[in-house]
N, C-alpha and C. Protein backbone atom coordinates (compact mmCIF):
# COMPACT_ATOMS: atom_id res chain seq x y z
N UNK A 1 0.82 -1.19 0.00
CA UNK A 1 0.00 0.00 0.00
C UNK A 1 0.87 1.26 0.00
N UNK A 2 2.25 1.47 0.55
CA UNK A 2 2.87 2.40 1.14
C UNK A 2 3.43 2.61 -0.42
N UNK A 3 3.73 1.31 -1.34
CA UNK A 3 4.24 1.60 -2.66
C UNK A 3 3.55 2.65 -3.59
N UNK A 4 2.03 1.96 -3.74
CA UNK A 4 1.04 2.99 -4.30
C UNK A 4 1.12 3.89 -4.41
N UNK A 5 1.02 4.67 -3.03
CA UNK A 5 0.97 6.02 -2.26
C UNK A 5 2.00 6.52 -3.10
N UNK A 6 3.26 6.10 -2.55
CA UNK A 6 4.61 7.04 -3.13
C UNK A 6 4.74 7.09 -4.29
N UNK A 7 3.64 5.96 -5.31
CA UNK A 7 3.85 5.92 -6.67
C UNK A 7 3.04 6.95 -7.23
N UNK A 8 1.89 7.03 -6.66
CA UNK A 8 0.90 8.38 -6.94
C UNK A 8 1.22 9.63 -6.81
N UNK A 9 2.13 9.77 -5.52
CA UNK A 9 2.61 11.36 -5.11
C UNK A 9 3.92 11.65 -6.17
N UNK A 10 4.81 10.55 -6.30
CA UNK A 10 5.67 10.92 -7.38
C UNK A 10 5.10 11.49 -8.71
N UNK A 11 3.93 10.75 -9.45
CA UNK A 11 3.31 11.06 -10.39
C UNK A 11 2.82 12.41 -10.52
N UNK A 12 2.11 13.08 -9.27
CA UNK A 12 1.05 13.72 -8.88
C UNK A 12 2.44 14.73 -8.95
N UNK A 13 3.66 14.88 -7.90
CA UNK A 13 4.81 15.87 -8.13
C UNK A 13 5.65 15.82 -10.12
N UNK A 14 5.37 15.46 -11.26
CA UNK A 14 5.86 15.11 -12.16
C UNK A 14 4.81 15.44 -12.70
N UNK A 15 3.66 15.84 -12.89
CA UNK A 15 2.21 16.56 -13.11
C UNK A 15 2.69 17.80 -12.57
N UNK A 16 2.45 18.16 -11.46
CA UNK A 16 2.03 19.63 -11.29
C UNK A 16 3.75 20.31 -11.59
N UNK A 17 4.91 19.71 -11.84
CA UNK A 17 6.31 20.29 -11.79
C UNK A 17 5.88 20.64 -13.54
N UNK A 18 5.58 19.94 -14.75
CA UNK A 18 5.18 19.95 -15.43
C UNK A 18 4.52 21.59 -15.99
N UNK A 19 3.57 21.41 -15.03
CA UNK A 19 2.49 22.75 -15.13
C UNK A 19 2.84 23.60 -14.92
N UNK A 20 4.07 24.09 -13.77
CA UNK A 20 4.59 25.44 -13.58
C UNK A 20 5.58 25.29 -14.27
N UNK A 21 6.52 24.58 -14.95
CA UNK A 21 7.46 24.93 -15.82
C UNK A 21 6.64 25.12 -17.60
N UNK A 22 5.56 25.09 -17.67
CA UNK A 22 4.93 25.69 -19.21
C UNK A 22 3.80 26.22 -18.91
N UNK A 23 3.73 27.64 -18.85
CA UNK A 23 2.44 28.00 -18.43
C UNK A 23 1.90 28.21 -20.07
N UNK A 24 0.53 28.07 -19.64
CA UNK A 24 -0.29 27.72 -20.97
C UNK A 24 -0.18 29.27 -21.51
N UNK A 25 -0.58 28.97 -23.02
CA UNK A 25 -0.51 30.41 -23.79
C UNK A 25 -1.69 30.74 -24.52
N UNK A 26 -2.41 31.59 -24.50
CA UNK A 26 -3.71 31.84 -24.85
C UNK A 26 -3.71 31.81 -26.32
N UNK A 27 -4.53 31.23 -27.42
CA UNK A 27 -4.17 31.67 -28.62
C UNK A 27 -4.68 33.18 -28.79
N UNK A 28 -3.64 33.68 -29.95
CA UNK A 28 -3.95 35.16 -30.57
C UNK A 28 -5.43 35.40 -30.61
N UNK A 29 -5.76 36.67 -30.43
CA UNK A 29 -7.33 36.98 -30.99
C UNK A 29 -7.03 37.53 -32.31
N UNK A 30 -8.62 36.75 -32.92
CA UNK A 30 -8.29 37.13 -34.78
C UNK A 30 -8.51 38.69 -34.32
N UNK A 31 -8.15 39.33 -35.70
CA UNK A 31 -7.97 40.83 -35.81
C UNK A 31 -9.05 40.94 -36.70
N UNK A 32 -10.22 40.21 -36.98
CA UNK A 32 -11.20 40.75 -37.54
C UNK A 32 -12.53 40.20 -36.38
N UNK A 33 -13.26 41.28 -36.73
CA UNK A 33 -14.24 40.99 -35.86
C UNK A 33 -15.51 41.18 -37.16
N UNK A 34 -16.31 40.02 -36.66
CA UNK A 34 -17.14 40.22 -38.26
C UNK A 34 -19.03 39.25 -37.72
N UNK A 35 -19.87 39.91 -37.80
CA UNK A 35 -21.09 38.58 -37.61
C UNK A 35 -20.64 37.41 -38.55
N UNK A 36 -20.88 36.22 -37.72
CA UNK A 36 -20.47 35.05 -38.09
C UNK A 36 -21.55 34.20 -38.61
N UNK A 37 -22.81 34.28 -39.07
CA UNK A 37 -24.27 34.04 -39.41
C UNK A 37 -24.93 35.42 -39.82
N UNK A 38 -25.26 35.25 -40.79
CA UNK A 38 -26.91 35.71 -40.98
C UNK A 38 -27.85 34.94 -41.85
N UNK A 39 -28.81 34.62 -41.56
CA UNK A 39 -30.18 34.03 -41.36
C UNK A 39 -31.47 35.47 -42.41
N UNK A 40 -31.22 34.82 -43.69
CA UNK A 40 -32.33 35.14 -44.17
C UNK A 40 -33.63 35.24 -43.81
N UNK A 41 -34.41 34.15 -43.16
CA UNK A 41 -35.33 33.78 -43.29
C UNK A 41 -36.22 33.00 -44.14
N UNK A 42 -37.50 33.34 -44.09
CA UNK A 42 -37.88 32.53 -45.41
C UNK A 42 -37.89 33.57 -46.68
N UNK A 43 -37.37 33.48 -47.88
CA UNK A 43 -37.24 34.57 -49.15
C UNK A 43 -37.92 33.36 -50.17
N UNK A 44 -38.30 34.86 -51.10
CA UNK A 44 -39.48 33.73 -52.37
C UNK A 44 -38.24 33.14 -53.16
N UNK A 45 -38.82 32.00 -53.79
CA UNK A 45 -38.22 31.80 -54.65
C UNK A 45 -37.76 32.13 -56.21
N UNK A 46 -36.76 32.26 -56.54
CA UNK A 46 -36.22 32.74 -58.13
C UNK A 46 -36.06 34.44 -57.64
N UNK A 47 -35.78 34.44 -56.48
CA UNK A 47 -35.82 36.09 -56.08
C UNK A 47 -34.27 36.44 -55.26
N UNK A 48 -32.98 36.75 -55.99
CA UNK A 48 -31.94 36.33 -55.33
C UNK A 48 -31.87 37.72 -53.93
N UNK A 49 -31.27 37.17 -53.00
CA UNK A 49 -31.08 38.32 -51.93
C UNK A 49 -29.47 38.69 -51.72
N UNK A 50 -29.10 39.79 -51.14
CA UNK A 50 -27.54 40.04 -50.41
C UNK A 50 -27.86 40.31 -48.97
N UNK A 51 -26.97 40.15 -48.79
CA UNK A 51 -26.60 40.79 -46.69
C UNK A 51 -25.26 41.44 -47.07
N UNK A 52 -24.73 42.21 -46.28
CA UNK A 52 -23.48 43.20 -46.09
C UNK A 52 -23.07 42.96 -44.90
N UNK A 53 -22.12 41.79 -44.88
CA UNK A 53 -21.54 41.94 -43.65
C UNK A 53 -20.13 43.09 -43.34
N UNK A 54 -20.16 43.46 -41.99
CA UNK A 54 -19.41 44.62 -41.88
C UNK A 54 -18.07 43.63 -41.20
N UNK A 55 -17.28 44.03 -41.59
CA UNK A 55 -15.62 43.67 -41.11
C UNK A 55 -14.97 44.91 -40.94
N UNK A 56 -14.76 44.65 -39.48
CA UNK A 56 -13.97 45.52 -39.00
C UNK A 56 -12.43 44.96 -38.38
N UNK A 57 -11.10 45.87 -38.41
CA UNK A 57 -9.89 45.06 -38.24
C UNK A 57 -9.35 45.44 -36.81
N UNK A 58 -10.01 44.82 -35.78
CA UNK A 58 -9.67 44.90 -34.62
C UNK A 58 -7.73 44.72 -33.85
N UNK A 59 -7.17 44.35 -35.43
CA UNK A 59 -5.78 44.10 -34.56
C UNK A 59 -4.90 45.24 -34.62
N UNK A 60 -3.52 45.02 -35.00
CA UNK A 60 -2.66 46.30 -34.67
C UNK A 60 -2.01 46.06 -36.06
N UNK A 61 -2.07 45.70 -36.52
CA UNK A 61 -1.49 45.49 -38.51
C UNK A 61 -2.54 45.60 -39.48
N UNK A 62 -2.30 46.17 -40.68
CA UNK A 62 -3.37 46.04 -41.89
C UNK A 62 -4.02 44.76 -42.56
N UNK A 63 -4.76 44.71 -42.52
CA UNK A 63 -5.41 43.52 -42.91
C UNK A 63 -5.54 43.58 -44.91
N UNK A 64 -4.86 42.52 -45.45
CA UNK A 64 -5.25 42.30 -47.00
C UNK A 64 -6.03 40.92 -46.84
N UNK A 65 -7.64 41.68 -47.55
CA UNK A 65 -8.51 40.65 -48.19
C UNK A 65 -7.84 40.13 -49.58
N UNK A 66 -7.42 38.71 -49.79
CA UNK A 66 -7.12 38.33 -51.07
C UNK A 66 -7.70 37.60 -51.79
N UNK A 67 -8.68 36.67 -50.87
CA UNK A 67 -9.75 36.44 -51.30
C UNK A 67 -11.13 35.65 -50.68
N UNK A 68 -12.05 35.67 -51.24
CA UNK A 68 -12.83 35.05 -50.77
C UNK A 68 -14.26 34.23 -51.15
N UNK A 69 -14.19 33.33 -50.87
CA UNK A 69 -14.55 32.25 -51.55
C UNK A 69 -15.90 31.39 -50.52
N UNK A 70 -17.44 30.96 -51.71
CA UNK A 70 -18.26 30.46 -51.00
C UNK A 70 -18.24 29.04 -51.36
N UNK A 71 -18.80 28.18 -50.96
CA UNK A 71 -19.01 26.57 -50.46
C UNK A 71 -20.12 25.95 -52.07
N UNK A 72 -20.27 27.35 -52.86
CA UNK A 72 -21.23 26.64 -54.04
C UNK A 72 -21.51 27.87 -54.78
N UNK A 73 -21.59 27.18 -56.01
CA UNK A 73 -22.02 28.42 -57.27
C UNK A 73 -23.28 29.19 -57.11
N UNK A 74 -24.10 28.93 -55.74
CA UNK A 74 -25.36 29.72 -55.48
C UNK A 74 -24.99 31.03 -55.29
N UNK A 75 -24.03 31.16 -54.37
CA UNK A 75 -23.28 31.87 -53.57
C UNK A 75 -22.45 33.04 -54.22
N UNK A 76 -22.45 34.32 -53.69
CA UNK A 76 -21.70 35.11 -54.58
C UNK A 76 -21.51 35.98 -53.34
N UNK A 77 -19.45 36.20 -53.34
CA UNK A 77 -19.22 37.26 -52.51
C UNK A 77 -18.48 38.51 -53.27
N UNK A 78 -18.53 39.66 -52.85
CA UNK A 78 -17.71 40.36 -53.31
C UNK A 78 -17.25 41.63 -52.15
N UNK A 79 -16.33 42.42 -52.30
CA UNK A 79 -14.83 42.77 -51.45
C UNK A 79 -14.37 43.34 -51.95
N UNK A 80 -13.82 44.55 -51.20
CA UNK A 80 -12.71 45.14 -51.57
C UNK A 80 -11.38 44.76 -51.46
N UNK A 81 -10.10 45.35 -52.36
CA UNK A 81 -9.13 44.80 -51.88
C UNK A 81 -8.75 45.73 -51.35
N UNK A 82 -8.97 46.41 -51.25
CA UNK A 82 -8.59 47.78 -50.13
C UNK A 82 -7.61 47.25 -48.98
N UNK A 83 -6.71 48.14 -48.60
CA UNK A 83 -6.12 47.31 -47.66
C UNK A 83 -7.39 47.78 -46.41
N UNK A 84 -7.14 47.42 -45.17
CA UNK A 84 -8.32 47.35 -43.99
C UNK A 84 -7.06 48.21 -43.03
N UNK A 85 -6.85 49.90 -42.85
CA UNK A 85 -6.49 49.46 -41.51
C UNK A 85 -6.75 49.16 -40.56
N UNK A 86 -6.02 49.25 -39.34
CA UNK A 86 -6.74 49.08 -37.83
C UNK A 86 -7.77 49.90 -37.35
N UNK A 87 -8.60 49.56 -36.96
CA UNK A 87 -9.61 50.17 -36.53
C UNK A 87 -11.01 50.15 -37.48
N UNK A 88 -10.36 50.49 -38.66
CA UNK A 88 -11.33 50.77 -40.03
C UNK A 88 -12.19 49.33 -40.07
N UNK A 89 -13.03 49.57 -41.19
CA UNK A 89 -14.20 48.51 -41.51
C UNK A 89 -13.98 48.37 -42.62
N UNK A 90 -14.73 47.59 -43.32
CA UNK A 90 -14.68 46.97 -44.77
C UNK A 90 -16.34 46.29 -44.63
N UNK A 91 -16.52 45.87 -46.13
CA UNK A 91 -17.88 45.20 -46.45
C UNK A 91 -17.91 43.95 -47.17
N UNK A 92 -18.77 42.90 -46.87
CA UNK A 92 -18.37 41.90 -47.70
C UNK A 92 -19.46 41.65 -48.06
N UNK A 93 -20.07 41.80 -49.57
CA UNK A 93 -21.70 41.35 -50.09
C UNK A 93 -21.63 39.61 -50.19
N UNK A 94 -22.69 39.33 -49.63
CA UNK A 94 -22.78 38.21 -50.10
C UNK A 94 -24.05 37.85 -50.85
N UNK A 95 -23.91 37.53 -51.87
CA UNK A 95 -25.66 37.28 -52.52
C UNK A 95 -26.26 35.90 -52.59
N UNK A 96 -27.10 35.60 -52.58
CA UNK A 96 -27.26 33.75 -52.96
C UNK A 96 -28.61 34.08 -53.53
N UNK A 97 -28.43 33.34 -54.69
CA UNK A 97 -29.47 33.38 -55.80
C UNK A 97 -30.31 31.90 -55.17
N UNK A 98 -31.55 32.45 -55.25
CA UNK A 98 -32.65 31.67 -54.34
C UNK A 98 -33.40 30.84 -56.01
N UNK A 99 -32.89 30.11 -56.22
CA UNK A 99 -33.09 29.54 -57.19
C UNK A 99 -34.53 27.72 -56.91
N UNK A 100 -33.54 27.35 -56.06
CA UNK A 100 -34.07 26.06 -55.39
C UNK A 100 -34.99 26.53 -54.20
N UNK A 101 -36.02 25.40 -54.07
CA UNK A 101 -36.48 25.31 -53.21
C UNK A 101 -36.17 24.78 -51.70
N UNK A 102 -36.79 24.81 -50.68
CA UNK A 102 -36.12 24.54 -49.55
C UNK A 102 -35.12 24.83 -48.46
N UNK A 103 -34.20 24.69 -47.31
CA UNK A 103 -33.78 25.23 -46.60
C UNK A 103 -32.26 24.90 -47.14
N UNK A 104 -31.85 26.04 -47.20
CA UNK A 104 -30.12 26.41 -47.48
C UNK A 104 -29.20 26.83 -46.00
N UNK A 105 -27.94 26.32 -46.17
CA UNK A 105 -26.99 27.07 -45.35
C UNK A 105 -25.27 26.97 -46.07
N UNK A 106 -24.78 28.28 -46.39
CA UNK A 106 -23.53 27.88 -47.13
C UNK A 106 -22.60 28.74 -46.29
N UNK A 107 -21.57 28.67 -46.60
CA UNK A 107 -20.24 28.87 -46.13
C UNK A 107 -19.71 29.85 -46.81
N UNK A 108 -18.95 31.08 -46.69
CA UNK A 108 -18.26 31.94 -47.19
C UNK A 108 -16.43 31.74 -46.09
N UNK A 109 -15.75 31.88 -46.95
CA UNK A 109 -14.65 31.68 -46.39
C UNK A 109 -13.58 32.74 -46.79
N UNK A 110 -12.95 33.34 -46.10
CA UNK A 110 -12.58 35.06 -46.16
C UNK A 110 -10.40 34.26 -45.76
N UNK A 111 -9.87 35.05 -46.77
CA UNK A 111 -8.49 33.92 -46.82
C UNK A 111 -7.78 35.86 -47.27
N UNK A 112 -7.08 36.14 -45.84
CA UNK A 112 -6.41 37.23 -45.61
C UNK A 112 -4.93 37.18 -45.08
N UNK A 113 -4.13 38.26 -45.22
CA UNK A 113 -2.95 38.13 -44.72
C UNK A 113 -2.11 36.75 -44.69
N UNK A 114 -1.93 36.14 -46.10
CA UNK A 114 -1.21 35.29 -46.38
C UNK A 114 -2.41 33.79 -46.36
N UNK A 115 -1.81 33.53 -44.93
CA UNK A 115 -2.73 32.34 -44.77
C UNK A 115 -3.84 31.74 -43.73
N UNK A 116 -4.45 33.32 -43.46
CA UNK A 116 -5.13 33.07 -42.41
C UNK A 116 -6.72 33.20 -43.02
N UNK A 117 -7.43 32.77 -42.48
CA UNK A 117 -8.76 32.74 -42.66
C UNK A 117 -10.25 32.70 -41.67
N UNK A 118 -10.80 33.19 -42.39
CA UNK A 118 -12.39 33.50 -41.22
C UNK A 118 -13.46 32.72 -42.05
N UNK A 119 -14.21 31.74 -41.38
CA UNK A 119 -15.73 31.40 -42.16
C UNK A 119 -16.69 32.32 -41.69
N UNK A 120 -17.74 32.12 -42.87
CA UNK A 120 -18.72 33.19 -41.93
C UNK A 120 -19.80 32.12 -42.73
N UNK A 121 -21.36 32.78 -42.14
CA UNK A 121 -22.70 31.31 -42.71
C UNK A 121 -23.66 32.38 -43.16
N UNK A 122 -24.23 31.57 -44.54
CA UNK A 122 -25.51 32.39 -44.65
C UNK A 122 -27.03 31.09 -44.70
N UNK A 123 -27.82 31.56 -44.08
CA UNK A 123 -28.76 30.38 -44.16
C UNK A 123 -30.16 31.09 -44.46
N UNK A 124 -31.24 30.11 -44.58
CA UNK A 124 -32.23 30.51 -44.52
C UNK A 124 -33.50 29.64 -45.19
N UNK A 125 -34.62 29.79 -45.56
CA UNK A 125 -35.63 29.28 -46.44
C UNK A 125 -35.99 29.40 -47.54
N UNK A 126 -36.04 28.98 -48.63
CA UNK A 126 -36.38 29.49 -49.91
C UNK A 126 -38.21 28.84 -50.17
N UNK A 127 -39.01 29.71 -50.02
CA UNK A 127 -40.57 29.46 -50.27
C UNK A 127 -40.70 29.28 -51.90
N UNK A 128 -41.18 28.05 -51.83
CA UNK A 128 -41.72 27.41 -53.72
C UNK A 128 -42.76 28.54 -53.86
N UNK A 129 -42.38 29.42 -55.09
CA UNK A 129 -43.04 30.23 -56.17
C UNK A 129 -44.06 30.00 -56.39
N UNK A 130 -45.24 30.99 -55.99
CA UNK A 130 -46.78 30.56 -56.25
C UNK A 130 -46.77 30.48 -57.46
N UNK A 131 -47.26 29.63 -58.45
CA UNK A 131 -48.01 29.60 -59.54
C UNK A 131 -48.80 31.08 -60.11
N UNK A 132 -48.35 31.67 -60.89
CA UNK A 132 -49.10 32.49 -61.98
C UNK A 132 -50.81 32.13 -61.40
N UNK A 133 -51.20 33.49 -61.29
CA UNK A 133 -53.26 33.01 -61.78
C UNK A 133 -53.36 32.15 -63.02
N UNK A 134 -54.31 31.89 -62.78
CA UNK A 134 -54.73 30.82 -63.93
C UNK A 134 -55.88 31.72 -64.88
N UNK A 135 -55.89 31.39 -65.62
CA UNK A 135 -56.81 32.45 -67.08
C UNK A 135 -58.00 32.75 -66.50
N UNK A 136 -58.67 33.42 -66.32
CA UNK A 136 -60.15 33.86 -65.90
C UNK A 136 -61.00 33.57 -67.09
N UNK A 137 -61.48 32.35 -67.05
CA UNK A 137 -62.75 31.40 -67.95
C UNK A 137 -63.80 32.15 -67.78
N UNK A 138 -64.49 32.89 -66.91
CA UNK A 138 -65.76 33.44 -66.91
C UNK A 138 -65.41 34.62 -67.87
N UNK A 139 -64.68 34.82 -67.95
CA UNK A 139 -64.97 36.30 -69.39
C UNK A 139 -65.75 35.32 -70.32
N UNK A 140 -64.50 34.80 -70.72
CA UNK A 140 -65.69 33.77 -72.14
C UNK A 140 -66.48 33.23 -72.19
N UNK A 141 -67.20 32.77 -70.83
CA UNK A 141 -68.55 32.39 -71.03
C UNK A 141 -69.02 33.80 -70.59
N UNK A 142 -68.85 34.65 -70.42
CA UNK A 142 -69.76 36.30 -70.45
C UNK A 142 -70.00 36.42 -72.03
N UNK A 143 -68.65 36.32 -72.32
CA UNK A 143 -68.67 36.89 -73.55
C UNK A 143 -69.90 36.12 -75.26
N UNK A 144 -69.67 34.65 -74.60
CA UNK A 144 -70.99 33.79 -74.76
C UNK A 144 -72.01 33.89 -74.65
N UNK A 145 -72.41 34.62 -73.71
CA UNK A 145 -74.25 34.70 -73.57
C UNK A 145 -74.43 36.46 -73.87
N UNK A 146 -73.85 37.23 -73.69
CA UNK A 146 -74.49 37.89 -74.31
C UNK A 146 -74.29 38.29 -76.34
């Protein structure tokens, strides 16, 4: 039993000696700060929409957009290449042509300062296209009786 013990406290001293010789390191905060979703809702169909998301460059260096790229040919972003400084904002359109029916969610992926990158989501509902009126038949039978 007395082995255990000393085998645990050795362990337990080889653990915590461990912990104060590497103190943990927080990762960097990204330097863009940007909404990470937006949520259409439900939009008609064959009716394409945009959102404008705002990017702003929260770090202490200029930010270059070089490019940016969505998850499917629905999807359309566009950007400046402006450089971003600190502090400043930027815009990123995103459009998605509401073509299909049913519930969508795609991916935009923002690839800055060499090799870093931000996803951002666009989702929402696409409502099936009412049908056109249909011909109004009572004219021609009006037009019949009298």
């Amino acid at each position: 039993m007395k082995k255990i013990t000393l085998l645990l406290a050795l362990i337990s001293l080889v653990f915590l000696a461990n912990a104060q010789s590497s103190p943990a390191t927080l990762p960097a905060a990204e330097p863009i700060s940007i909404a990470e979703l937006h949520d259409f809702g439900i939009i008609p169909q064959g009716r394409p929409v945009t959102y404008d998301f705002q990017l702003t460059n929260t770090g202490k260096d200029t930010i270059k957009i070089e490019n940016v790229t969505a998850s499917c040919g629905c999807t359309t972003p566009k950007w400046s290449a402006d450089p971003i400084q600190p502090g400043k904002k930027s815009t990123i359109t995103v459009g998605y042509n509401a073509a299909g029916e049913g519930n969508f969610e795609k991916s935009v992926t923002i690839m800055y300062n060499g090799s870093k990158t931000k996803t951002i989501f666009i989702k929402g509902q696409v409502a099936k296209a009412m049908p056109s009126a249909p011909a109004n038949t009572s004219v021609s039978l009006l037009k019949q009786v009298n």
